[in-house]
C-alpha atoms as a PDB file:
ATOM      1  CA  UNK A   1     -12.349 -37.490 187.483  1.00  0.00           C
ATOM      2  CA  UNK A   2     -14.398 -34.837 186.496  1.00  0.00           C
ATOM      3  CA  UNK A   3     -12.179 -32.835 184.658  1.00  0.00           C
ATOM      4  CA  UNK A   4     -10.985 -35.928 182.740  1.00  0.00           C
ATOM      5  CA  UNK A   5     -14.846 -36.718 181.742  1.00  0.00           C
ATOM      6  CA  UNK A   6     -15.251 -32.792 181.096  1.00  0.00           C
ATOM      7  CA  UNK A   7     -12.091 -33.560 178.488  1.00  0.00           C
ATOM      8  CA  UNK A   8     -13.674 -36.348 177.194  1.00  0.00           C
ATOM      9  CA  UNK A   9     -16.643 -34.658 176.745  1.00  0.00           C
ATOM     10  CA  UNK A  10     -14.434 -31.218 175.263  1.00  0.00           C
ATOM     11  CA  UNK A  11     -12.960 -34.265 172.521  1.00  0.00           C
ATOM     12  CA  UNK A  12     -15.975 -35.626 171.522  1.00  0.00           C
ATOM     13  CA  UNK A  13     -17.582 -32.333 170.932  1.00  0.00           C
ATOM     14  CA  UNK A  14     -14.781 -31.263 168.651  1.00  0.00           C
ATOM     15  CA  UNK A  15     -14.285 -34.388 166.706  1.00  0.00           C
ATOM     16  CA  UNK A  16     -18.247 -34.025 165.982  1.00  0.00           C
ATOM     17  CA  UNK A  17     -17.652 -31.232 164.715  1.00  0.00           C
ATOM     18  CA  UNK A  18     -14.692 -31.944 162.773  1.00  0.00           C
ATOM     19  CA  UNK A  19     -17.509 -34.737 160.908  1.00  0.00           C
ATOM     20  CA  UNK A  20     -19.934 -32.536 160.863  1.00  0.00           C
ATOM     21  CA  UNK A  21     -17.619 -29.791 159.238  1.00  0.00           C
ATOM     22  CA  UNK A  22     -16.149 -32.460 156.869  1.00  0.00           C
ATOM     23  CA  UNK A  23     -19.814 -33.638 155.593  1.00  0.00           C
ATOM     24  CA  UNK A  24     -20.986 -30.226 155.157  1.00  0.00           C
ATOM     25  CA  UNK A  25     -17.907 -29.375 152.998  1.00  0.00           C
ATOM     26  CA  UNK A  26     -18.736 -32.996 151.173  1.00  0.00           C
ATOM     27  CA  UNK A  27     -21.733 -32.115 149.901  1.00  0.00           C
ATOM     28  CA  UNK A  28     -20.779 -28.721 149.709  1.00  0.00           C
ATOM     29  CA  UNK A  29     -18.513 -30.450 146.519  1.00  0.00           C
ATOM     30  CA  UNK A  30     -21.119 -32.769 145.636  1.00  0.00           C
ATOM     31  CA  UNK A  31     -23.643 -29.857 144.657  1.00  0.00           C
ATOM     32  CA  UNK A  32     -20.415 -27.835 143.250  1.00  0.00           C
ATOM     33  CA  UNK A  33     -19.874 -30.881 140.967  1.00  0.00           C
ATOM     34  CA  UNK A  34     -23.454 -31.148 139.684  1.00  0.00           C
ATOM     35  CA  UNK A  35     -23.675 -26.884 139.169  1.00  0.00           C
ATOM     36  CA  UNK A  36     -20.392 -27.976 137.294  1.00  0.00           C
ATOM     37  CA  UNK A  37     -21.882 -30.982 134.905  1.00  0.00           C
ATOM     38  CA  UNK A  38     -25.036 -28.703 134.630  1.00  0.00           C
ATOM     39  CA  UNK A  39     -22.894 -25.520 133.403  1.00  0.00           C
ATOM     40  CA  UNK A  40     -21.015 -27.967 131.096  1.00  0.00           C
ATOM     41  CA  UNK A  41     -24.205 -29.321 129.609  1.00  0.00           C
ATOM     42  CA  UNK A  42     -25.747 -26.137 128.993  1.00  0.00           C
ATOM     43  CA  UNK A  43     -22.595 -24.942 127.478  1.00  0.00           C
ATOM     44  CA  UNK A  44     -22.743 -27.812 124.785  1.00  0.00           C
ATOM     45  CA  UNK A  45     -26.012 -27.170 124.123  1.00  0.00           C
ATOM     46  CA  UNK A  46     -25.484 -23.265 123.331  1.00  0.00           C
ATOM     47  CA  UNK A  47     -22.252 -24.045 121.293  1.00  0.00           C
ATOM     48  CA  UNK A  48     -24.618 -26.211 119.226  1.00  0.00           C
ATOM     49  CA  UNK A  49     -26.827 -23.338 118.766  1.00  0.00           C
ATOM     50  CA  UNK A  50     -24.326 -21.255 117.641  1.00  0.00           C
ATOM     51  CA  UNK A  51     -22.730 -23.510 115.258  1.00  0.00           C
ATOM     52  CA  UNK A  52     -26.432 -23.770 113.828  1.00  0.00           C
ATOM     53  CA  UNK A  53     -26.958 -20.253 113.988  1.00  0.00           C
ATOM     54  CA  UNK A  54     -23.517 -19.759 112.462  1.00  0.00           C
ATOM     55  CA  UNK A  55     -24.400 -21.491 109.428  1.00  0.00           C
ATOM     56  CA  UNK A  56     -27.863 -20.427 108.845  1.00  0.00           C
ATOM     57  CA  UNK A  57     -25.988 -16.752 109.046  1.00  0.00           C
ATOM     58  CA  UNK A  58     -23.967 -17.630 106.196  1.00  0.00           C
ATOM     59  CA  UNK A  59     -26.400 -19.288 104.875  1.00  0.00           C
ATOM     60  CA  UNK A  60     -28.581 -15.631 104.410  1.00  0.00           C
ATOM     61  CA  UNK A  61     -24.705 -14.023 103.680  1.00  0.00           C
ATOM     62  CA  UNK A  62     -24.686 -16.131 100.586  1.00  0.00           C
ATOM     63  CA  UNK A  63     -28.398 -16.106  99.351  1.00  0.00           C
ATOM     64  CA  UNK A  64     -28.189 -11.932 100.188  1.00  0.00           C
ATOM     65  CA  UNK A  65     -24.631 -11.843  97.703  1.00  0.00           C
ATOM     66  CA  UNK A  66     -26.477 -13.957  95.396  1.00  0.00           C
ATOM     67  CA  UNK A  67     -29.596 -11.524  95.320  1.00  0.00           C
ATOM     68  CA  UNK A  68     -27.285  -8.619  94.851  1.00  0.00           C
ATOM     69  CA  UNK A  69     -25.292 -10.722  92.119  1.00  0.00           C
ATOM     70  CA  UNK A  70     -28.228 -11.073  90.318  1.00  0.00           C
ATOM     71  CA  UNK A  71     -29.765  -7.397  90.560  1.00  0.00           C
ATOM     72  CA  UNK A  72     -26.843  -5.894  89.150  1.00  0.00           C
ATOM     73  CA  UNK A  73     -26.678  -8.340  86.703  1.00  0.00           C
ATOM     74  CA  UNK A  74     -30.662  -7.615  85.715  1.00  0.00           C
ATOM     75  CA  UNK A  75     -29.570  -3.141  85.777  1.00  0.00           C
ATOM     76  CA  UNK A  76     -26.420  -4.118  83.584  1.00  0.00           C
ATOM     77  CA  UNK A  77     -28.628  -5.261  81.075  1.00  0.00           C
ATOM     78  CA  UNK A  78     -31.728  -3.250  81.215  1.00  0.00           C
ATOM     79  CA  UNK A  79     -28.943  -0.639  80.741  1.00  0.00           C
ATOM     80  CA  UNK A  80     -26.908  -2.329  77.875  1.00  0.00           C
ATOM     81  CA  UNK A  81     -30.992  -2.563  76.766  1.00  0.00           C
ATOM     82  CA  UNK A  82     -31.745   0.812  76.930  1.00  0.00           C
ATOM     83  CA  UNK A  83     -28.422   2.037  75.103  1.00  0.00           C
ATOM     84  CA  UNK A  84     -29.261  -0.072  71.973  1.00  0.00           C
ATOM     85  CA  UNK A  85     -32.970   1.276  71.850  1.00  0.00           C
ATOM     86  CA  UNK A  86     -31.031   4.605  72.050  1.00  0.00           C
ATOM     87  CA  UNK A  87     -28.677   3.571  69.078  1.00  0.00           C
ATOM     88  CA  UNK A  88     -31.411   2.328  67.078  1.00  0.00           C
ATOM     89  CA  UNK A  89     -33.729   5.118  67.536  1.00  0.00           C
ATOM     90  CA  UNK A  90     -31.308   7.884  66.464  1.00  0.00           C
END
């Protein structure tokens, strides 16, 4: 009888371990899953900011073209400017 209650005893061991082993690997997913949401969160919030970013970019782009636009514009005619004083003064 004692090697049947030592086989018992072998049985029990190993199916505690097989719960143990299977609720360690369950929350084991649990904290995977919430590292998961919490990656996926984060990542919406950064693609926000780069959408934002992205537009306030383009944003400068288009107020730095429009500068430009307008300095050459302003030389153009100091030029056009200066070559009728030259005209008029000869």
């Amino acid at each position: 009888m004692d090697s049947k209650d030592e086989l018992v005893k072998q049985h029990a061991k190993v199916a505690e371990d097989a719960v143990a082993g299977w609720e360690k690997a369950e929350n084991e997913v649990v904290e995977l899953k919430q590292k998961l949401e919490d990656a996926a969160d984060k990542n919406i919030v950064l693609e926000d900011r780069v959408s934002h970013l992205d537009g306030a970019l383009k944003e400068c782009v288009r107020q730095l073209r429009q500068f430009r636009d307008e300095q050459e514009k302003k030389i153009q005619e100091a030029v056009t400017e200066m070559n009728k004083m030259k005209r008029h003064s000869m």
